[in-house]
C-alpha atoms as a PDB file:
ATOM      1  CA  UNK A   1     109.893 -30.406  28.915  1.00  0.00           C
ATOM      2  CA  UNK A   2     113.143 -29.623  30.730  1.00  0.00           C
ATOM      3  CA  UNK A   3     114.353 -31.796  33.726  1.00  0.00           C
ATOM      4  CA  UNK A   4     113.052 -29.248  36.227  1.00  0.00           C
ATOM      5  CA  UNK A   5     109.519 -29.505  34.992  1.00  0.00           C
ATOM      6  CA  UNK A   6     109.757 -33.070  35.406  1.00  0.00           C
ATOM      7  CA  UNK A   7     110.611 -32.859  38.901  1.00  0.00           C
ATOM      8  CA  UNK A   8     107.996 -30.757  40.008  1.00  0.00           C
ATOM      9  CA  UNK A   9     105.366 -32.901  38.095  1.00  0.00           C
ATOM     10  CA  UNK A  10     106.523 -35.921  40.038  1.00  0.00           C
ATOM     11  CA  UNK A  11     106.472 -34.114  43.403  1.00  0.00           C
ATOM     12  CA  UNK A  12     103.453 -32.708  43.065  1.00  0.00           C
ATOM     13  CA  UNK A  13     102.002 -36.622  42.083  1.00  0.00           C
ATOM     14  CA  UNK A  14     104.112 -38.003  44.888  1.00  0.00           C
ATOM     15  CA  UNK A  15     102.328 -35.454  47.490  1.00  0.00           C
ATOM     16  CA  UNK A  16      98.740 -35.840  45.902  1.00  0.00           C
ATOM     17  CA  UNK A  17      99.926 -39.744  46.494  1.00  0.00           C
ATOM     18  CA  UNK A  18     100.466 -38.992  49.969  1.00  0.00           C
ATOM     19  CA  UNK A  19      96.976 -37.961  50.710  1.00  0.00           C
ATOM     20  CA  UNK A  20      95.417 -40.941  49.250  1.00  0.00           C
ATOM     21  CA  UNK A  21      93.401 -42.900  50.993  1.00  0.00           C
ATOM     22  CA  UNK A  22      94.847 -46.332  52.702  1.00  0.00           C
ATOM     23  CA  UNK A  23      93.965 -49.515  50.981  1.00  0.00           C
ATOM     24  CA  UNK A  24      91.349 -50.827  53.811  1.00  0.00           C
ATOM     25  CA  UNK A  25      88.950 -47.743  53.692  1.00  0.00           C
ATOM     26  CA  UNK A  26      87.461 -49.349  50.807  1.00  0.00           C
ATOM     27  CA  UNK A  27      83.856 -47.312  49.547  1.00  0.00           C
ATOM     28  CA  UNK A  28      81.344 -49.257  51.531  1.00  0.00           C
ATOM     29  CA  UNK A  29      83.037 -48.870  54.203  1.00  0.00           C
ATOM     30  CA  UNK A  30      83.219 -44.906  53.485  1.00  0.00           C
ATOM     31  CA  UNK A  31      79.378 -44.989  52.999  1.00  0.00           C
ATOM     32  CA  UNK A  32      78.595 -46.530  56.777  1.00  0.00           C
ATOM     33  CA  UNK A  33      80.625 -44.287  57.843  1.00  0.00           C
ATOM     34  CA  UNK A  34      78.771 -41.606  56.459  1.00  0.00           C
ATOM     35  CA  UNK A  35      75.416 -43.514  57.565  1.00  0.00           C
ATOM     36  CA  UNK A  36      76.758 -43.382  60.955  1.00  0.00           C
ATOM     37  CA  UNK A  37      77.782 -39.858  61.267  1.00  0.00           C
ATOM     38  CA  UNK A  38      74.338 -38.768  59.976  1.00  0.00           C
ATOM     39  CA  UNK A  39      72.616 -40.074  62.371  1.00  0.00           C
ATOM     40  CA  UNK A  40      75.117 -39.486  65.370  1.00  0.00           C
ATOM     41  CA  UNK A  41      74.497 -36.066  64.161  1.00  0.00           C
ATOM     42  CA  UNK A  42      71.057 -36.293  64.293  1.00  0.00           C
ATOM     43  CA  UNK A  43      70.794 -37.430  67.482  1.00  0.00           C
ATOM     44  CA  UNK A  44      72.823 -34.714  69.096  1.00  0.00           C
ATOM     45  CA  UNK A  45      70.934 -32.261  67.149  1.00  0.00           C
ATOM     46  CA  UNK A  46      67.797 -33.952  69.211  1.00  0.00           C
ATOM     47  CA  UNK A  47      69.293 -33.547  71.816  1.00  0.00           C
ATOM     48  CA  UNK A  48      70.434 -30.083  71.585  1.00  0.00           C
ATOM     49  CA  UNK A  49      67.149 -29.032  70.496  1.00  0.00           C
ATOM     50  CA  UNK A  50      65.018 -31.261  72.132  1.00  0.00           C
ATOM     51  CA  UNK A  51      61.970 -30.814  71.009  1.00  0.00           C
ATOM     52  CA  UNK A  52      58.928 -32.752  69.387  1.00  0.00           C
ATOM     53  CA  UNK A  53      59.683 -31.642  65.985  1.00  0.00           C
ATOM     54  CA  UNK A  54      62.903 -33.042  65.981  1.00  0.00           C
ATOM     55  CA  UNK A  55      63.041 -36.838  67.458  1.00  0.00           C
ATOM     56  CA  UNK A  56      65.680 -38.910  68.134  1.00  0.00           C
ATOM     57  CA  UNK A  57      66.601 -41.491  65.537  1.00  0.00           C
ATOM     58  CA  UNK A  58      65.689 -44.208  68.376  1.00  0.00           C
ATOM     59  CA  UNK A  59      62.315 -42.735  68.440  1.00  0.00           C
ATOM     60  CA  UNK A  60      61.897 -42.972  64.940  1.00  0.00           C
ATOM     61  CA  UNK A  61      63.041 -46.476  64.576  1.00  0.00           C
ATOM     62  CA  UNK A  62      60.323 -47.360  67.835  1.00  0.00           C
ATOM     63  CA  UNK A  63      57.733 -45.834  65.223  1.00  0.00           C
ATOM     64  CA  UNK A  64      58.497 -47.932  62.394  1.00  0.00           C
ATOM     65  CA  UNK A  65      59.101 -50.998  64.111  1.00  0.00           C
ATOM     66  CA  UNK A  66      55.713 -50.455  65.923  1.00  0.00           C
ATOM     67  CA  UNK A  67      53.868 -49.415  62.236  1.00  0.00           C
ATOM     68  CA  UNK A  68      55.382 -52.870  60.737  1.00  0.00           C
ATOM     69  CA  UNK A  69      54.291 -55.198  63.179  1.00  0.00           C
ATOM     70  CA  UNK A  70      51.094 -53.729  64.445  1.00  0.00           C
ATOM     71  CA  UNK A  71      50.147 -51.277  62.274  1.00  0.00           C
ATOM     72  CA  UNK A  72      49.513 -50.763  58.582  1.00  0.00           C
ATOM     73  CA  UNK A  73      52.725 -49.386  57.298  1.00  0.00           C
ATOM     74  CA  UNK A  74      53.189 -52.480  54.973  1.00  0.00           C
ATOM     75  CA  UNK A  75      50.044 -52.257  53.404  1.00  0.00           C
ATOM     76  CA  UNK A  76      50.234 -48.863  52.722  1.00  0.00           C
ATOM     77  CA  UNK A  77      53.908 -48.912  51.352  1.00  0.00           C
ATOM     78  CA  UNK A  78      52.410 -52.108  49.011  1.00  0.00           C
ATOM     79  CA  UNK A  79      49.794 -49.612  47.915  1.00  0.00           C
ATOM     80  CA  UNK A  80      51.894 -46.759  46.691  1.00  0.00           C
ATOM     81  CA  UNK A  81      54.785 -49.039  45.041  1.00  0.00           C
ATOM     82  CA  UNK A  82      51.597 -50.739  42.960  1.00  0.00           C
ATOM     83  CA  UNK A  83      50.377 -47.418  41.879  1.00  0.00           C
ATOM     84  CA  UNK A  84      54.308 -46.758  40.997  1.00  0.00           C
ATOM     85  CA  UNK A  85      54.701 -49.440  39.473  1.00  0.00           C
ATOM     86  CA  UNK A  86      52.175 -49.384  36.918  1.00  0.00           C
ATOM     87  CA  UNK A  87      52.434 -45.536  36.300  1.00  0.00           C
ATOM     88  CA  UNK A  88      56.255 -46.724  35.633  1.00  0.00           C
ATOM     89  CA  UNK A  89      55.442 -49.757  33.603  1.00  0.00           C
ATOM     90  CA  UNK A  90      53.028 -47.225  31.146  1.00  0.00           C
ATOM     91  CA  UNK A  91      54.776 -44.426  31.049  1.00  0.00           C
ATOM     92  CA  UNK A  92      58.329 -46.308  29.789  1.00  0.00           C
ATOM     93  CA  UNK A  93      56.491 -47.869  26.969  1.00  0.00           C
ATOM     94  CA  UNK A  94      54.299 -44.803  25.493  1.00  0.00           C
ATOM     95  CA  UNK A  95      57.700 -42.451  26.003  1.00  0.00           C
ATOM     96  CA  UNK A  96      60.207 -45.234  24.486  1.00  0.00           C
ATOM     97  CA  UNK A  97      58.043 -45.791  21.646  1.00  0.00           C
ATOM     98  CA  UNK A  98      57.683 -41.814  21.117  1.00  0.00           C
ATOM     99  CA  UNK A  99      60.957 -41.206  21.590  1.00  0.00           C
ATOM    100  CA  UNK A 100      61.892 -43.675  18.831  1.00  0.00           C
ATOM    101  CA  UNK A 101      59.748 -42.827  16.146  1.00  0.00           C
ATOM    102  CA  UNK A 102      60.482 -39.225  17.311  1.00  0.00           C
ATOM    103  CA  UNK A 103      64.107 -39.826  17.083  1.00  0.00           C
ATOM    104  CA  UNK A 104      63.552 -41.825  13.746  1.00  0.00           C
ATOM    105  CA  UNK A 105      60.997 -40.374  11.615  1.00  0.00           C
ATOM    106  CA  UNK A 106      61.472 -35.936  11.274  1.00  0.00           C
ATOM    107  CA  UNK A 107      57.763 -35.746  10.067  1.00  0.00           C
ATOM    108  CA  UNK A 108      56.825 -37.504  13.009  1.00  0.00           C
ATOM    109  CA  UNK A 109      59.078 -35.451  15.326  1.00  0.00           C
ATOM    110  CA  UNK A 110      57.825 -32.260  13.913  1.00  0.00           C
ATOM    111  CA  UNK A 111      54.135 -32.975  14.482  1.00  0.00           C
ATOM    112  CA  UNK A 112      54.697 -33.917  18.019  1.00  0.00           C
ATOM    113  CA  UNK A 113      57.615 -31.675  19.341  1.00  0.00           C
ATOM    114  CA  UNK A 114      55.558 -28.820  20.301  1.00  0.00           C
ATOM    115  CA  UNK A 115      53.313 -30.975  22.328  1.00  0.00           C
ATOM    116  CA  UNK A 116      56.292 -32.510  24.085  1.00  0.00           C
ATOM    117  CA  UNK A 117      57.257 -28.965  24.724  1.00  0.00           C
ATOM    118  CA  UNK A 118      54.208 -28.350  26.401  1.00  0.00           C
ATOM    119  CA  UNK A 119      53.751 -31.676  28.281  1.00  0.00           C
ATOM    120  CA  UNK A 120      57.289 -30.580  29.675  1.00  0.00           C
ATOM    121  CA  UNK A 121      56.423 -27.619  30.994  1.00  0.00           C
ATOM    122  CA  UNK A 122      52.956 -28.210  32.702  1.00  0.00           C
ATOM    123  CA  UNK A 123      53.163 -28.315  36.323  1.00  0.00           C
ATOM    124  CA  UNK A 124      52.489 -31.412  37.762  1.00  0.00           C
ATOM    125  CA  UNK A 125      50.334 -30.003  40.305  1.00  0.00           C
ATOM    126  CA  UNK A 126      47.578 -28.507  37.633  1.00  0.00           C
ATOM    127  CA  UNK A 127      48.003 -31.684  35.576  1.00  0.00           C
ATOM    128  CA  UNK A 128      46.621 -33.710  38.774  1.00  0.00           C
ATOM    129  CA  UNK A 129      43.775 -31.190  39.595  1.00  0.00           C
ATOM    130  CA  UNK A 130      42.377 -31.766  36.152  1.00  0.00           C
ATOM    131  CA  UNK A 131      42.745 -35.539  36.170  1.00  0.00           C
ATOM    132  CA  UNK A 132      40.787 -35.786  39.541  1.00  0.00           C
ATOM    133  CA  UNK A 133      38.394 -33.466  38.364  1.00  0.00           C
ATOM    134  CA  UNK A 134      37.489 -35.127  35.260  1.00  0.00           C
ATOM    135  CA  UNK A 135      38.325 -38.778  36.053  1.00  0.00           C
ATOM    136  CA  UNK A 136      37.377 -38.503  40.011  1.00  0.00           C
ATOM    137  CA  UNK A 137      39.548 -39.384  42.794  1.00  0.00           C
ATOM    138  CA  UNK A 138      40.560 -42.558  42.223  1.00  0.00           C
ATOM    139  CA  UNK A 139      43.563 -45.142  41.359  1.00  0.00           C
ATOM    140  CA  UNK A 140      43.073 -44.190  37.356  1.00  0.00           C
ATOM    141  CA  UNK A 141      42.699 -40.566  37.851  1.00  0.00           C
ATOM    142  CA  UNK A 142      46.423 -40.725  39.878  1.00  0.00           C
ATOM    143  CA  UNK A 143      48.083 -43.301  37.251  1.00  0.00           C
ATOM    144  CA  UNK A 144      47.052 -40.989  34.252  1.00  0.00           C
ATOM    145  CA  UNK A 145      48.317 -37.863  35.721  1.00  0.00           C
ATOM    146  CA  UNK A 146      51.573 -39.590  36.527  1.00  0.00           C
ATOM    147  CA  UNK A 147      51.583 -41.287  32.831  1.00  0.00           C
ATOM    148  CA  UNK A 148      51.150 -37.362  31.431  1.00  0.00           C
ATOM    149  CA  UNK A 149      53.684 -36.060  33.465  1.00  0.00           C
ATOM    150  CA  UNK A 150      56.222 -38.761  32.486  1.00  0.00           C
ATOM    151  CA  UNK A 151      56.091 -39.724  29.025  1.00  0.00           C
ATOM    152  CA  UNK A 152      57.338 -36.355  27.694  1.00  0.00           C
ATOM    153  CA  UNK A 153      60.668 -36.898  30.156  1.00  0.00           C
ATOM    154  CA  UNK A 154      61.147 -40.445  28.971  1.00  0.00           C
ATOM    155  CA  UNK A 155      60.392 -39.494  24.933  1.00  0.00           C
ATOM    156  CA  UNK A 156      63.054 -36.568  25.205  1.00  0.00           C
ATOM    157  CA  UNK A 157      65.961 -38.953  26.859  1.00  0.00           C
ATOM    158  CA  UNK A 158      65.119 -41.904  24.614  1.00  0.00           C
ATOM    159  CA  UNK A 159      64.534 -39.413  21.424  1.00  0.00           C
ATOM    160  CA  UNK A 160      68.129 -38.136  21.745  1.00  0.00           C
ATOM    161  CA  UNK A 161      69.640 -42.131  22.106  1.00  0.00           C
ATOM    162  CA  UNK A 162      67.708 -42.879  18.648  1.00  0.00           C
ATOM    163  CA  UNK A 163      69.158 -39.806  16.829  1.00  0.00           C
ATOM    164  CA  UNK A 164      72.434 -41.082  18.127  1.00  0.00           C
ATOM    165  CA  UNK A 165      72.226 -44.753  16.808  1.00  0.00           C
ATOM    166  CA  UNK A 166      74.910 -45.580  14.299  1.00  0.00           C
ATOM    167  CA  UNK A 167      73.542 -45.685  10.976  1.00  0.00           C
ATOM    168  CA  UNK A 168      76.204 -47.608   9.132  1.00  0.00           C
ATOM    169  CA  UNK A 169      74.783 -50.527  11.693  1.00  0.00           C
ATOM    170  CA  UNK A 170      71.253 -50.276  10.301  1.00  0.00           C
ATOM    171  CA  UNK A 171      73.096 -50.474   6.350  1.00  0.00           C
ATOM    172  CA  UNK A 172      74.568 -53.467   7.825  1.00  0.00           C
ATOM    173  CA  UNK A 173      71.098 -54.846   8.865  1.00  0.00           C
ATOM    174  CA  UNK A 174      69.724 -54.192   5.579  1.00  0.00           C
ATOM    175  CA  UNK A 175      72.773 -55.485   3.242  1.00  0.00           C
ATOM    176  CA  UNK A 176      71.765 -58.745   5.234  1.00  0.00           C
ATOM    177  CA  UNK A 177      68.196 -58.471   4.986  1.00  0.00           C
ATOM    178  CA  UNK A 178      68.171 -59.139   8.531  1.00  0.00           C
ATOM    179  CA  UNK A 179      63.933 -58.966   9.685  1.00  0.00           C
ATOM    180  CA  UNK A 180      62.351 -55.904  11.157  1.00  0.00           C
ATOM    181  CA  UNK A 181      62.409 -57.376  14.480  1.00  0.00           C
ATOM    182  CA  UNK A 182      66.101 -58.939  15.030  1.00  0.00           C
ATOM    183  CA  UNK A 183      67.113 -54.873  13.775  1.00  0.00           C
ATOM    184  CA  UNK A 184      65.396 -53.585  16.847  1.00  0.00           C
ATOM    185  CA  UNK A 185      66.559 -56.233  19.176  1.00  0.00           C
ATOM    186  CA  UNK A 186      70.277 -56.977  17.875  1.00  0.00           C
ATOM    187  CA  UNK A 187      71.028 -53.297  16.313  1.00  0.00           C
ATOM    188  CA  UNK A 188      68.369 -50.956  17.859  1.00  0.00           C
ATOM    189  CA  UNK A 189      67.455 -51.199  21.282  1.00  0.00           C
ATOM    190  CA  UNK A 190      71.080 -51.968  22.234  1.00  0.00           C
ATOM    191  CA  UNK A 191      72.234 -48.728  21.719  1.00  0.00           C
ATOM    192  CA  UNK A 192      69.118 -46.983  23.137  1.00  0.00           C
ATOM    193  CA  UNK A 193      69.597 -49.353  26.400  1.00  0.00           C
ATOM    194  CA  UNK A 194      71.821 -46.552  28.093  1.00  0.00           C
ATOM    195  CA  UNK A 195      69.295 -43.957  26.922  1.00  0.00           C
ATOM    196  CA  UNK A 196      66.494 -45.944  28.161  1.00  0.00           C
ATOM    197  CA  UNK A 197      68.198 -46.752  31.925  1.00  0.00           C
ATOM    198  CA  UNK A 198      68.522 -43.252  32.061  1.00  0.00           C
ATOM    199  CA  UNK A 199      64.787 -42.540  31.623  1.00  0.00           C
ATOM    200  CA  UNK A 200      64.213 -45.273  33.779  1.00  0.00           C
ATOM    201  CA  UNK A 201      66.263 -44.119  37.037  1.00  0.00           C
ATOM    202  CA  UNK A 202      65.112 -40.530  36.633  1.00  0.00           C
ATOM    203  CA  UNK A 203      61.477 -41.850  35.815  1.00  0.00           C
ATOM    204  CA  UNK A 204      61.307 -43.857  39.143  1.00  0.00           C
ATOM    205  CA  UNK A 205      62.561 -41.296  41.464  1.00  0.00           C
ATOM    206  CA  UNK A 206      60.244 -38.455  39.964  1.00  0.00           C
ATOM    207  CA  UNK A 207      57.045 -41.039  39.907  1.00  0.00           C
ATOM    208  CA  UNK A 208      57.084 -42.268  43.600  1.00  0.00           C
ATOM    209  CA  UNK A 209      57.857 -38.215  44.607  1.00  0.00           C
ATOM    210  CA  UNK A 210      54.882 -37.538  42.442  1.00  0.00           C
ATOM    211  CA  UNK A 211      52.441 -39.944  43.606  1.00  0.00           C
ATOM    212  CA  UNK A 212      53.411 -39.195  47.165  1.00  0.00           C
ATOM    213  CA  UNK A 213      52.099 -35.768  46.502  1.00  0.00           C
ATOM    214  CA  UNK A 214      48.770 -36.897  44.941  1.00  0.00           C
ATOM    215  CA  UNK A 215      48.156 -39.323  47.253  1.00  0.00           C
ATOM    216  CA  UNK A 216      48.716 -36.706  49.845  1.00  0.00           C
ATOM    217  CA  UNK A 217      46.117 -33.996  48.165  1.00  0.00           C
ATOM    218  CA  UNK A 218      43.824 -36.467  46.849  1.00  0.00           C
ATOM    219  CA  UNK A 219      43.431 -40.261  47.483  1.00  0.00           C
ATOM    220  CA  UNK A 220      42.436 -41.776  51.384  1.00  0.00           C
ATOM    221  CA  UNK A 221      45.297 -44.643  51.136  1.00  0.00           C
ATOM    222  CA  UNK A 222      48.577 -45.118  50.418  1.00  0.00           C
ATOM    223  CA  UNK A 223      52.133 -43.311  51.949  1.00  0.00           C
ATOM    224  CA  UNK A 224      51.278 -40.078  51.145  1.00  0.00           C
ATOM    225  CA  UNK A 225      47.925 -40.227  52.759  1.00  0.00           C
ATOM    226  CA  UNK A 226      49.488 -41.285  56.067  1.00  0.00           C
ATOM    227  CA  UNK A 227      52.377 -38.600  55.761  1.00  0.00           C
ATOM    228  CA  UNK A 228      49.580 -36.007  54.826  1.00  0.00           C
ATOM    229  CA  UNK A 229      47.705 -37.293  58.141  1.00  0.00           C
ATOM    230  CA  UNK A 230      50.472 -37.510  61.125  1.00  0.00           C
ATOM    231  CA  UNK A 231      51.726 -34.179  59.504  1.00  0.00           C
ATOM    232  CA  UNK A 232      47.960 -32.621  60.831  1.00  0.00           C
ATOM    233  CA  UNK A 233      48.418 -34.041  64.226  1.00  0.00           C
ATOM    234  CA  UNK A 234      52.006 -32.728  64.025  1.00  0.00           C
ATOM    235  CA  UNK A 235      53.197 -36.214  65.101  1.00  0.00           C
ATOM    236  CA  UNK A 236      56.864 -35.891  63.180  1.00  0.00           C
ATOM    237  CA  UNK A 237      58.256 -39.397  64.409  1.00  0.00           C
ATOM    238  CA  UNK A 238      55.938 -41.031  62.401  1.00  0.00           C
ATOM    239  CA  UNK A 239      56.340 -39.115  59.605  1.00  0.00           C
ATOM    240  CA  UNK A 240      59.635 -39.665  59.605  1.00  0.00           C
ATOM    241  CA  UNK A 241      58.761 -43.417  60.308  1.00  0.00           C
ATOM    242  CA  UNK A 242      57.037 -43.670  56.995  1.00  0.00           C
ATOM    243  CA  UNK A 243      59.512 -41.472  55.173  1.00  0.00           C
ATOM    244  CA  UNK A 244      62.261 -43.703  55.916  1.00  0.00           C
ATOM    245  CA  UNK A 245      60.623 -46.622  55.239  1.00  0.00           C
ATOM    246  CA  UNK A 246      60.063 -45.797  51.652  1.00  0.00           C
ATOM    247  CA  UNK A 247      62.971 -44.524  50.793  1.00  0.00           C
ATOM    248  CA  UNK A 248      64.755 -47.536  51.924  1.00  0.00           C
ATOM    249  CA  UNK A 249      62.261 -50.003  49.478  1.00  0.00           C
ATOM    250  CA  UNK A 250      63.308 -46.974  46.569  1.00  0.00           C
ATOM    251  CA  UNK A 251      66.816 -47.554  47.391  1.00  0.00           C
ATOM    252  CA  UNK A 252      65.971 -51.231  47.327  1.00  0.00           C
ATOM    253  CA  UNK A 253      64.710 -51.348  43.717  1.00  0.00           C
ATOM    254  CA  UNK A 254      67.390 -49.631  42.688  1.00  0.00           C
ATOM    255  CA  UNK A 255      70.403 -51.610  44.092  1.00  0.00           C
ATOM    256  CA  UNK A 256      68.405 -54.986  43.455  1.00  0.00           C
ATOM    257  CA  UNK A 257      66.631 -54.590  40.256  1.00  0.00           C
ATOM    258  CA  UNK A 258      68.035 -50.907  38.352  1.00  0.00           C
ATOM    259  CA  UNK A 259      71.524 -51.779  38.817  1.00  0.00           C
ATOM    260  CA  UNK A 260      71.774 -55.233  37.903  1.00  0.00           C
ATOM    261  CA  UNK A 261      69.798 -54.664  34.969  1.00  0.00           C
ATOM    262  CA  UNK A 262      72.177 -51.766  34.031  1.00  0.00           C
ATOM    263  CA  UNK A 263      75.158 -53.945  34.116  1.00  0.00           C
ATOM    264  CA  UNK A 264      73.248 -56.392  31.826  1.00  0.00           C
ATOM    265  CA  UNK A 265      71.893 -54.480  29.048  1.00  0.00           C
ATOM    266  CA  UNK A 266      75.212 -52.353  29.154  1.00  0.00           C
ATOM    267  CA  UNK A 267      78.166 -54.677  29.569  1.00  0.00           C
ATOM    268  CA  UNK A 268      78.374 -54.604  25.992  1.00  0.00           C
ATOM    269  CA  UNK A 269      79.762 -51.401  26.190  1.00  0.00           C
ATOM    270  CA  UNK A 270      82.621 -52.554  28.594  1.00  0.00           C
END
């Protein structure tokens, strides 16, 4: 490259270098300032349009400040994350296990493919009308529709880890005659783990949307009931009220528990 090239490469990296952004505006800082903008926003847009289906952040925060205290917002939030949370807990296991012996075995992936096909492809709405309607509306019906409309996510994610798992590990493993059960914990399941966080982070944020819906069309308790109930009165601070407050627990679980465990089952990787 001649000396004139040269030049313009480094003035062209000295200008992007000028637009950087100073030392102190460090990312957390960039995300309050985004949280803050949002809902200054927001509350000019109240303003501006000022009326009952749009209320003012402060009206919203009244809401779920009166809901925690003195009403049942806690309870109901406890009752949705336990139906999550079991859905979650079920629907990991069956689809890791799946995906494995999918990913490991070819006879066994070509007996089940199709049907992971189809449980991909079934919309969650019909797969919920047919679990109430068989099972009744209840806890189980809700937990097995979610559990159907998981696994088939989680097997495909945690099938395409398991075809990618180094072999010449696994001859290692054998030339040592290492068990069964130190292979899938030492060799295995370590490089799945990124495969399997995946499945996990998209598995929690389409289970709690999910449930919200069937509690909504279905069930008597829970967040979605309540949403599904101040939405027929048309009383949109408290929807809001209850939206927020579930999305902040979601966010919750996954800065507290997703993230950590992330770091720790992939730091090997580092």
């Amino acid at each position: 490259m001649d000396t004139d090239g040269v030049a313009t490469i480094r003035a062209k990296d000295r200008a992007i270098r000028s637009f950087a952004l100073p030392s102190w505006f460090s990312p957390p800082l960039i995300r309050a300032a985004s949280f803050v903008f949002f809902f200054l926003a927001w509350e000019i847009a109240s303003i501006l349009v000022a009326h009952r289906s749009l209320p003012s952040p402060l009206a919203v925060a009244e809401r779920l400040y009166t809901y925690t205290v003195h009403g049942d917002l806690l309870e109901s939030i406890a009752i949705t994350l336990a139906r999550v949370g079991v859905s979650f807990v079920i629907a990991m296991f069956i689809g890791t296990a799946m995906g494995m012996l999918m990913g490991r075995y070819k006879g066994f992936d070509y007996v089940f493919d199709s049907w992971l096909v189809l449980g991909l492809n079934i919309p969650a709405i019909i797969v919920a009308f047919l679990c109430f309607l068989w099972v009744g509306l209840d806890d189980q019906a809700l937990v097995l529709a979610v559990i159907i409309n998981k696994v088939p996510t989680v097997t495909v994610m945690v099938r395409e880890g398991a075809r990618a798992v180094d072999r010449d590990y696994l001859q290692v493993a054998q030339a040592y005659r290492l068990s069964p059960y130190k292979t899938l914990f030492k060799i295995h399941l370590p490089q799945l783990y990124p495969y399997i966080m995946a499945a996990a982070r998209s598995g929690l944020a389409l289970i709690w949307k999910i449930i919200l819906v069937f509690e909504l069309i279905g069930l008597s308790s829970g967040v979605g009931y309540k949403l599904q109930y101040y939405f027929q009165i048309f009383d949109m601070s408290s929807v809001l009220a209850y939206t927020f407050a579930f999305v902040a627990i979601v966010m919750l679980i996954e800065l507290l528990v997703l993230r950590p465990a992330e770091r720790k089952l992939t730091g090997w990787r580092l």
